[in-house]
Protein backbone atom coordinates (compact mmCIF):
# COMPACT_ATOMS: atom_id res chain seq x y z
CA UNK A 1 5.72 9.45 -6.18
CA UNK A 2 5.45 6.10 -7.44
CA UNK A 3 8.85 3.85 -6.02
CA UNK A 4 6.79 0.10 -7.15
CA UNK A 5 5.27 -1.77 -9.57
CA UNK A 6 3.38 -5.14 -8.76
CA UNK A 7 2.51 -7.89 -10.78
CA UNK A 8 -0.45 -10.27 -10.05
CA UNK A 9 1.13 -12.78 -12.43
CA UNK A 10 -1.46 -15.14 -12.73
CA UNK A 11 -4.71 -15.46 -10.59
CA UNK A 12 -3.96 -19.17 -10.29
CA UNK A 13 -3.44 -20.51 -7.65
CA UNK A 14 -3.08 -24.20 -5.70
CA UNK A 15 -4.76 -22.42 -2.84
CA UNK A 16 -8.43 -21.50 -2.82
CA UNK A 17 -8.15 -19.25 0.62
CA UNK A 18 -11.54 -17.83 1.59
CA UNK A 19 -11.69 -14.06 1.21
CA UNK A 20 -9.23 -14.28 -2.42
CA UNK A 21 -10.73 -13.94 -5.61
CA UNK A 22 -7.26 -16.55 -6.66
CA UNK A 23 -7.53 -20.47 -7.39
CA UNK A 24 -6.83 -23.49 -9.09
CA UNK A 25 -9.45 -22.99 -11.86
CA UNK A 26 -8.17 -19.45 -13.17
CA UNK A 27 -6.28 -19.60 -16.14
CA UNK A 28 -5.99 -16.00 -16.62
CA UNK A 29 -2.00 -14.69 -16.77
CA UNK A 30 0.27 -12.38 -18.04
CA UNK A 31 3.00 -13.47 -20.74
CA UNK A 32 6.60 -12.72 -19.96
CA UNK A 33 7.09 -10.54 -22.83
CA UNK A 34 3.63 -8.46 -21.40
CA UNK A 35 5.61 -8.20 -18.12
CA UNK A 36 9.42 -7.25 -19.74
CA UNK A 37 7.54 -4.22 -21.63
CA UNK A 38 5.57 -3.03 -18.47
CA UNK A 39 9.18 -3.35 -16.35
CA UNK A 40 10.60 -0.95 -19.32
CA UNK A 41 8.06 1.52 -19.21
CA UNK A 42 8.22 1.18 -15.43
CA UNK A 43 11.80 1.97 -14.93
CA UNK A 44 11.45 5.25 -17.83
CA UNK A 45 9.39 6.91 -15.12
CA UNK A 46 12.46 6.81 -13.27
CA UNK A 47 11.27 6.64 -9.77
CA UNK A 48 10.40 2.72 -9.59
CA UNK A 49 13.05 1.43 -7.88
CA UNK A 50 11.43 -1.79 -6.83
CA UNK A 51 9.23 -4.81 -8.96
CA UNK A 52 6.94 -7.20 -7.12
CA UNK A 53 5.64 -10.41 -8.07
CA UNK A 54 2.80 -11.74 -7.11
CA UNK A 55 -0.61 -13.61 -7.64
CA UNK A 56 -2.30 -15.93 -7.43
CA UNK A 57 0.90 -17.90 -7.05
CA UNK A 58 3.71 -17.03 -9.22
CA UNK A 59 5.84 -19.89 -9.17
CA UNK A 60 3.47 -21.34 -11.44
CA UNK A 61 5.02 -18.88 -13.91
CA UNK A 62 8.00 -21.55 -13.83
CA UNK A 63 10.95 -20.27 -15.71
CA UNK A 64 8.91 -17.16 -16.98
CA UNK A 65 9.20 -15.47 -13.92
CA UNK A 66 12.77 -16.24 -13.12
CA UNK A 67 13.27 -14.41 -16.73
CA UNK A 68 10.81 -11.61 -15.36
CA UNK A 69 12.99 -11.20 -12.05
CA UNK A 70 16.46 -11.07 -14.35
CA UNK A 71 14.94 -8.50 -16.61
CA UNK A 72 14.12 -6.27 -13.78
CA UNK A 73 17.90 -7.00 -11.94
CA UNK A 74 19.21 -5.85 -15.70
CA UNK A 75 17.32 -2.66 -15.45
CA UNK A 76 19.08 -1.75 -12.08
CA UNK A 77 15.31 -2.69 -10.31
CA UNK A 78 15.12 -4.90 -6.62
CA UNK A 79 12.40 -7.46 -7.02
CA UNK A 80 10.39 -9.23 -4.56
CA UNK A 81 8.35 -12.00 -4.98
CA UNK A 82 5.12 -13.04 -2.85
CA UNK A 83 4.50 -16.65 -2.41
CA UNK A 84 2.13 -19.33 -0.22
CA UNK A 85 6.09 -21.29 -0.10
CA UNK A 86 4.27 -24.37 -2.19
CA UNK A 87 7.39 -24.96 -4.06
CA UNK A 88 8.91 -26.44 -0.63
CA UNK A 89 7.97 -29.94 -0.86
CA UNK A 90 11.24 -30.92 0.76
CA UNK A 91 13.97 -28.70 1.97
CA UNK A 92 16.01 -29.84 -0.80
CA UNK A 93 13.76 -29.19 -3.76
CA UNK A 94 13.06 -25.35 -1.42
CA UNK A 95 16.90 -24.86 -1.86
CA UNK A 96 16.92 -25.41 -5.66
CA UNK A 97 13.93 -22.96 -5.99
CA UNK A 98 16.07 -20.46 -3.58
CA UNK A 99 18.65 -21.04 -5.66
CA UNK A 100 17.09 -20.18 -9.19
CA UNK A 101 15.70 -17.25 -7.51
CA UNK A 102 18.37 -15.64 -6.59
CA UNK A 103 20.50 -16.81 -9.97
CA UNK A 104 17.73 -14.46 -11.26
CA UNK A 105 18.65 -11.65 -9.22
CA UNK A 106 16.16 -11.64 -6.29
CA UNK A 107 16.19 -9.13 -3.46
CA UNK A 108 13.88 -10.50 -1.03
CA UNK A 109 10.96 -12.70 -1.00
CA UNK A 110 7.57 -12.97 0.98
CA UNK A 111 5.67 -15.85 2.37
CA UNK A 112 2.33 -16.15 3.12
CA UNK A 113 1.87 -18.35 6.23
CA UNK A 114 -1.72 -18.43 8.30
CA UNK A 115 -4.65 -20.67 8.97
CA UNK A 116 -6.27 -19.46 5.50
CA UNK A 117 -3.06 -20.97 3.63
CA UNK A 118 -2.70 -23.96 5.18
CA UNK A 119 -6.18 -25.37 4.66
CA UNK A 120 -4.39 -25.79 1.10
CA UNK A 121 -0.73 -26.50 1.81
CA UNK A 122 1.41 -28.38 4.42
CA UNK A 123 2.60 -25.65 7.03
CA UNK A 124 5.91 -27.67 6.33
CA UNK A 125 6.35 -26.35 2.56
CA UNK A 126 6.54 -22.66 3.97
CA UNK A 127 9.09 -23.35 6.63
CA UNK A 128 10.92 -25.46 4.19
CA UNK A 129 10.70 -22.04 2.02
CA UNK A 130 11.50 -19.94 4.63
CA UNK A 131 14.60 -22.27 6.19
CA UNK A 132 16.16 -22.27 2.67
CA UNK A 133 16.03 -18.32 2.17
CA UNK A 134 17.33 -18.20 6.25
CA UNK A 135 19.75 -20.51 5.43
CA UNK A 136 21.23 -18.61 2.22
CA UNK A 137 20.33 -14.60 4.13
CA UNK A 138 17.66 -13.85 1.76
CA UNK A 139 15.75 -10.97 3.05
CA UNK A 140 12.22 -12.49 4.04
CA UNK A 141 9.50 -11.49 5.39
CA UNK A 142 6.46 -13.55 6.74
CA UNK A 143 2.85 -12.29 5.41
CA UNK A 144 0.74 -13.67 8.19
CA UNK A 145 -3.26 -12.70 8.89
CA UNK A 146 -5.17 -14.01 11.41
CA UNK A 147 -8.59 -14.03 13.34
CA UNK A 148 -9.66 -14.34 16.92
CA UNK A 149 -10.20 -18.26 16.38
CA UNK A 150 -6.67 -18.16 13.92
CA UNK A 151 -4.32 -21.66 15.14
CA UNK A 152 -1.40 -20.54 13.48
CA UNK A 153 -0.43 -18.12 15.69
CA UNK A 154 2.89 -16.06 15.51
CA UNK A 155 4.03 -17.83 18.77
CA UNK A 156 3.50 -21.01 17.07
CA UNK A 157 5.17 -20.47 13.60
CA UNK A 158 8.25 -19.09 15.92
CA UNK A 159 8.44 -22.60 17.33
CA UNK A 160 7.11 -24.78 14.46
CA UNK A 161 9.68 -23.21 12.10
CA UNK A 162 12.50 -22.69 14.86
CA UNK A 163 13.59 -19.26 14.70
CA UNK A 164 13.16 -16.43 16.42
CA UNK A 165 10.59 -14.71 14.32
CA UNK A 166 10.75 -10.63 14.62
CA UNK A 167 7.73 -8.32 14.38
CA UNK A 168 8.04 -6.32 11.52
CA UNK A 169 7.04 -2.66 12.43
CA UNK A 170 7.04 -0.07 9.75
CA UNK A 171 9.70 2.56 9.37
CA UNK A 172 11.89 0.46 11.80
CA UNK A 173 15.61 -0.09 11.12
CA UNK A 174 16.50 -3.58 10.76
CA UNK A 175 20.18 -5.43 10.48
CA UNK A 176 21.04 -7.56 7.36
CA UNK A 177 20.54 -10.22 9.67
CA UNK A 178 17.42 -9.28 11.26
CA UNK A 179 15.72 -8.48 7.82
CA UNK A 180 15.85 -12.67 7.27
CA UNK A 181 13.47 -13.29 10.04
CA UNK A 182 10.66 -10.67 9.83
CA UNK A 183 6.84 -11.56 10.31
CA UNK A 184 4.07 -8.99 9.66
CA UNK A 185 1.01 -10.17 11.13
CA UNK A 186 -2.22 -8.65 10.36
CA UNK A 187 -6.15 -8.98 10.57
CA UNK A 188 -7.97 -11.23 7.77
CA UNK A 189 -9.91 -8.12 5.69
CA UNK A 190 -13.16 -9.93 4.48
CA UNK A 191 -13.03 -8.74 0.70
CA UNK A 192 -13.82 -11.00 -2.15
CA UNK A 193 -14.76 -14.89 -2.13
CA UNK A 194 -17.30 -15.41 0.41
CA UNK A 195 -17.33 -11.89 1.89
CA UNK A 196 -21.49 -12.11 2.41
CA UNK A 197 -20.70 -15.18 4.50
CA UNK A 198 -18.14 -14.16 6.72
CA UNK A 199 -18.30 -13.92 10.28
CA UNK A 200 -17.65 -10.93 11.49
CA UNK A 201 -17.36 -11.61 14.83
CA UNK A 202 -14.42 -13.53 14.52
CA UNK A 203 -12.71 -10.77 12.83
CA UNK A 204 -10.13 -8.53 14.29
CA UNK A 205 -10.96 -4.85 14.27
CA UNK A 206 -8.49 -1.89 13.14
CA UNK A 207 -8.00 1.14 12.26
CA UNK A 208 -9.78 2.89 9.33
CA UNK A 209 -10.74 6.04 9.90
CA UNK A 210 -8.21 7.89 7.35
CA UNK A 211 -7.02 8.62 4.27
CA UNK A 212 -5.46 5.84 1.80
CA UNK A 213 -1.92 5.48 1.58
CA UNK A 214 -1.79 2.97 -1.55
CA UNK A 215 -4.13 4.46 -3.92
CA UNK A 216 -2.43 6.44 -6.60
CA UNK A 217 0.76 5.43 -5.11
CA UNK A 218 1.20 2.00 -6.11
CA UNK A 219 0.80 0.47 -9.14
CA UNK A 220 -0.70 -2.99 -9.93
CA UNK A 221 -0.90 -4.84 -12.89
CA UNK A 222 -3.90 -7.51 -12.96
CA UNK A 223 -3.41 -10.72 -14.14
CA UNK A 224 -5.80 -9.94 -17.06
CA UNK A 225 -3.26 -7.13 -18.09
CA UNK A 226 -5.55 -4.19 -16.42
CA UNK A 227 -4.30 -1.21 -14.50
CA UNK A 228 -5.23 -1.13 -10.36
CA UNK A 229 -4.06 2.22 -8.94
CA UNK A 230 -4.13 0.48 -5.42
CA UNK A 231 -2.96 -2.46 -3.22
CA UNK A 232 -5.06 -4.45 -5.03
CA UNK A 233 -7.55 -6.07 -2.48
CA UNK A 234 -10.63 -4.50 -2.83
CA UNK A 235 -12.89 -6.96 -4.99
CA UNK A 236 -11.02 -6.90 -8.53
CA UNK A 237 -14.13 -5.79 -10.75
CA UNK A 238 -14.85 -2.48 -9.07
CA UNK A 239 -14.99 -0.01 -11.64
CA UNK A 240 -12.79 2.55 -9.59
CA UNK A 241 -10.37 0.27 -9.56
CA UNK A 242 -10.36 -1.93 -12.77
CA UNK A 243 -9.13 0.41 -15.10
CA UNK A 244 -6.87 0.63 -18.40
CA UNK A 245 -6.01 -2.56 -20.41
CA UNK A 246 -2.38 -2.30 -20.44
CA UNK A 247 -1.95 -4.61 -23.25
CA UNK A 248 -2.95 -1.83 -25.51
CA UNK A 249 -2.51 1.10 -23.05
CA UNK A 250 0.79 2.48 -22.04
CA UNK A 251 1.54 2.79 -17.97
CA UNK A 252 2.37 6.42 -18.16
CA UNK A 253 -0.86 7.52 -19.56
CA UNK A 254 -3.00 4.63 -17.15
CA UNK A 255 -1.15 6.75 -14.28
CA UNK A 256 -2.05 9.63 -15.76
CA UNK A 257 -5.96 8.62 -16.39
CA UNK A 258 -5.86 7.61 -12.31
CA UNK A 259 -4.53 10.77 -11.15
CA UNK A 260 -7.22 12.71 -13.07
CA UNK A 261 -10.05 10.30 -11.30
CA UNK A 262 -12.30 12.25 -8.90
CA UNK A 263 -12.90 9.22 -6.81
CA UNK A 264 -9.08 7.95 -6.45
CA UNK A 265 -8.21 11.27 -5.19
CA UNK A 266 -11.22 11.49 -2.82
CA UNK A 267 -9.98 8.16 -1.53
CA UNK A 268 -6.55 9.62 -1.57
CA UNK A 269 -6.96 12.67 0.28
CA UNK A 270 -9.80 12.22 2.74
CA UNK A 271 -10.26 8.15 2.95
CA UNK A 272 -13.16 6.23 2.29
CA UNK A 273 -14.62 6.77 5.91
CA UNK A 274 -15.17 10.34 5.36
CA UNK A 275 -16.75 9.05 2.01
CA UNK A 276 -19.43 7.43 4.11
CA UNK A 277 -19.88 9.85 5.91
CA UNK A 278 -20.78 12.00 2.99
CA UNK A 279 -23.05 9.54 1.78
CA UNK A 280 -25.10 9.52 4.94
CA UNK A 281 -25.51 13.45 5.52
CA UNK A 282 -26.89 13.49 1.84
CA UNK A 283 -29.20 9.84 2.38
CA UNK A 284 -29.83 9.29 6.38
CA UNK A 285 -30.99 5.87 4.86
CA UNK A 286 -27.96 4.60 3.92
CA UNK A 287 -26.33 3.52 6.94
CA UNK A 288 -22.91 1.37 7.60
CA UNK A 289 -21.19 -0.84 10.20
CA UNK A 290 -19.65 0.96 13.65
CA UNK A 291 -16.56 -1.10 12.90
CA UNK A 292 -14.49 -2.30 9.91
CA UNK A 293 -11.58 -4.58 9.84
CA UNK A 294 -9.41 -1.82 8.39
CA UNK A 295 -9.62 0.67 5.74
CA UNK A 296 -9.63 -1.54 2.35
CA UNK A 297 -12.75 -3.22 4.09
CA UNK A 298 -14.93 -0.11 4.21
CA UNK A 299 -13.51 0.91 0.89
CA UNK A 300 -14.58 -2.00 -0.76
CA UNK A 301 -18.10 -1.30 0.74
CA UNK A 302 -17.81 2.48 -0.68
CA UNK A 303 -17.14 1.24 -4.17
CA UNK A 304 -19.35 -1.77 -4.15
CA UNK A 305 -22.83 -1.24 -2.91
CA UNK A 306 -25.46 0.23 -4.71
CA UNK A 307 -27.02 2.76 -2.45
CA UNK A 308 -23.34 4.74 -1.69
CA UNK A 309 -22.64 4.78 -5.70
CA UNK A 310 -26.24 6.65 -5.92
CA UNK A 311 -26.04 8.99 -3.67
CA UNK A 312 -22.21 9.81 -5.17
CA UNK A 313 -23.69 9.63 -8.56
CA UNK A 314 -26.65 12.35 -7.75
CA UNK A 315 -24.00 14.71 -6.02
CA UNK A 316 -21.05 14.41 -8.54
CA UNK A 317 -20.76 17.83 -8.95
CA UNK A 318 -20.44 19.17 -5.42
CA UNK A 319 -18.13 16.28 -4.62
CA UNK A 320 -15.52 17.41 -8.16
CA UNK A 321 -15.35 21.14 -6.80
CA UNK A 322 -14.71 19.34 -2.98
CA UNK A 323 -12.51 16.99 -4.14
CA UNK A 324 -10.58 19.68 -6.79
CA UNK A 325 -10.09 22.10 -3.86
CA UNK A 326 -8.68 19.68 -1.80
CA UNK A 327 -6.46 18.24 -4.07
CA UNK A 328 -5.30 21.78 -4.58
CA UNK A 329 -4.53 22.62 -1.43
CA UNK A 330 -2.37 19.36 -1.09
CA UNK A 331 -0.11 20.15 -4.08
CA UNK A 332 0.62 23.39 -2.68
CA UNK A 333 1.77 22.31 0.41
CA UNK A 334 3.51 18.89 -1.55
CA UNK A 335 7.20 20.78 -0.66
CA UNK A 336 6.29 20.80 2.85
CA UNK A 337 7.21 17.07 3.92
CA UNK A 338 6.52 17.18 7.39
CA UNK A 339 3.34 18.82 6.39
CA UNK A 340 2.01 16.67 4.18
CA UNK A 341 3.11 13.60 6.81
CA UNK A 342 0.72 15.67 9.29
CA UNK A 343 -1.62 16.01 6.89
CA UNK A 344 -1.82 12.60 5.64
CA UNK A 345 -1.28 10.94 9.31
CA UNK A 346 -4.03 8.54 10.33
């Protein structure tokens, strides 16, 4: 079931962060009236109950995406929107920005804050951000990533920003209160801009070693107006996940196109380890890494290198009639919640 929609607004950006495909050069965007129709067709599927907005950074948008986040509110939709805090250049001018936001109708905001960010942008402007939403109980949450060598640690943005920061951990019941203070901190995933020079021994390893939880369950809208049935940070050209033009496509049949995809539902059911793993009983050549910073870092390597898109290519066949009988067994057993959370568990 499909609860959100996310918009990459624009892939511009005042931040060039290593690792994001986003910057000050990119002039690619979506108009306001692209975004109002997408909402619409969004809230006629009548289980999207939430619209994100994203980037690059969307307060670039300006007043577009203040009209964006009242056009959702008016369709009975929360919005969030996900921000590196640059419009905090004092905490008076972060109040007035709080302010229009929430004139608009926003539900809660994120705020990127971490050592990649702040090559870019004053660590003040994000605490100026975050004080302002504190200081008016705006639900907030801090999107912080981090590497063995990070300096902007979680113990240090709970004493540089003054407030008792609180670990965000999933499926965890928060107070009104306690949702105003929330930082999820997690490893730096070493997809996009300078990937080939990244050093991976600074990295933080994690889990990856089962099935995907975002793919074919949320829905992304690229800033050039194309379809991503995932979280979005796998490189942004990969054919898997690059899809419909949904200036000229509607959403319901993109979703529909994605469900129908052999490879999103192998991703979907079994995860792009056991992909790999495929790959290499079919080729012994083709070998990968022991360890991956999490599962959208091995996925990107699926969907991106040569080799694994061969060997997939020259077993297409046996991997539909795997991939069909899987997916069949999983929509019989769809009733079965606890089931499917078994089946699904990492």
């Amino acid at each position: 079931m499909i609860n959100s929609i996310c918009f990459l607004t624009t892939y511009r950006c005042n931040a060039k962060c290593d690792y994001c495909e986003c910057g000050p050069k990119a002039e690619t965007g979506l108009t306001l009236a692209e975004m109002v129709r997408l909402i619409d067709e969004a809230a006629e599927l009548g289980t999207v109950n939430l619209v994100v907005f994203s980037g690059g950074e969307p307060s670039l948008l300006r007043d577009d995406l203040f009209a964006a986040i009242g056009h959702a509110t008016s369709r009975g939709m929360l919005t969030r929107v996900v921000t590196n805090g640059m419009w905090g250049i004092t905490p008076k001018k972060a109040e007035e920005f709080v302010d229009r936001l929430l004139e608009a109708g926003l539900s809660e905001i994120n705020i990127s804050v971490d050592d990649l960010h702040q090559r870019w942008i004053p660590l003040e402007r994000p605490r100026n951000a975050f004080l302002a939403c504190y200081k008016r109980g705006v639900k907030c949450l801090l999107a912080h990533k981090q590497n063995k060598s990070s300096m902007i640690t979680v113990p240090y943005l709970r004493e540089f920003f003054g407030v008792d920061l609180i670990d965000y951990e999933h499926g965890r019941e928060y107070t009104e209160e306690e949702q105003c203070r929330l930082i999820s901190s997690g490893s730096i995933i070493p997809v996009g801009r300078n990937e080939d020079q990244a050093d991976l021994s600074d990295h933080i390893y994690g889990s990856w070693r089962h099935s995907c939880g975002s793919v074919l369950r949320d829905i992304i809208v690229g800033a050039r107006g194309n379809f991503l049935p995932c979280c979005g940070i796998v490189t942004k050209n990969t054919p898997e996940l690059t899809r419909e033009d949904l200036r000229t496509t509607s959403l319901i049949d993109a979703i529909d196109n994605a469900n129908r995809d052999v490879m999103l539902n192998w991703i979907a059911l079994e995860g792009p380890a056991a992909i790999a793993e495929f790959v290499k009983e079919k080729d012994p050549s083709v070998q990968f890494a022991d360890e991956y910073v999490g599962i959208c870092h091995i996925c990107n390597e699926v969907l991106t290198r040569p080799d694994v898109r061969r060997v997939i290519a020259e077993h297409l066949p046996e991997i539909t009639e795997r991939v069909s009988t899987h997916r069949a067994f999983f929509e019989g057993i769809r009733g079965d919640e606890e089931l499917v959370a078994s089946y699904l568990r990492p």
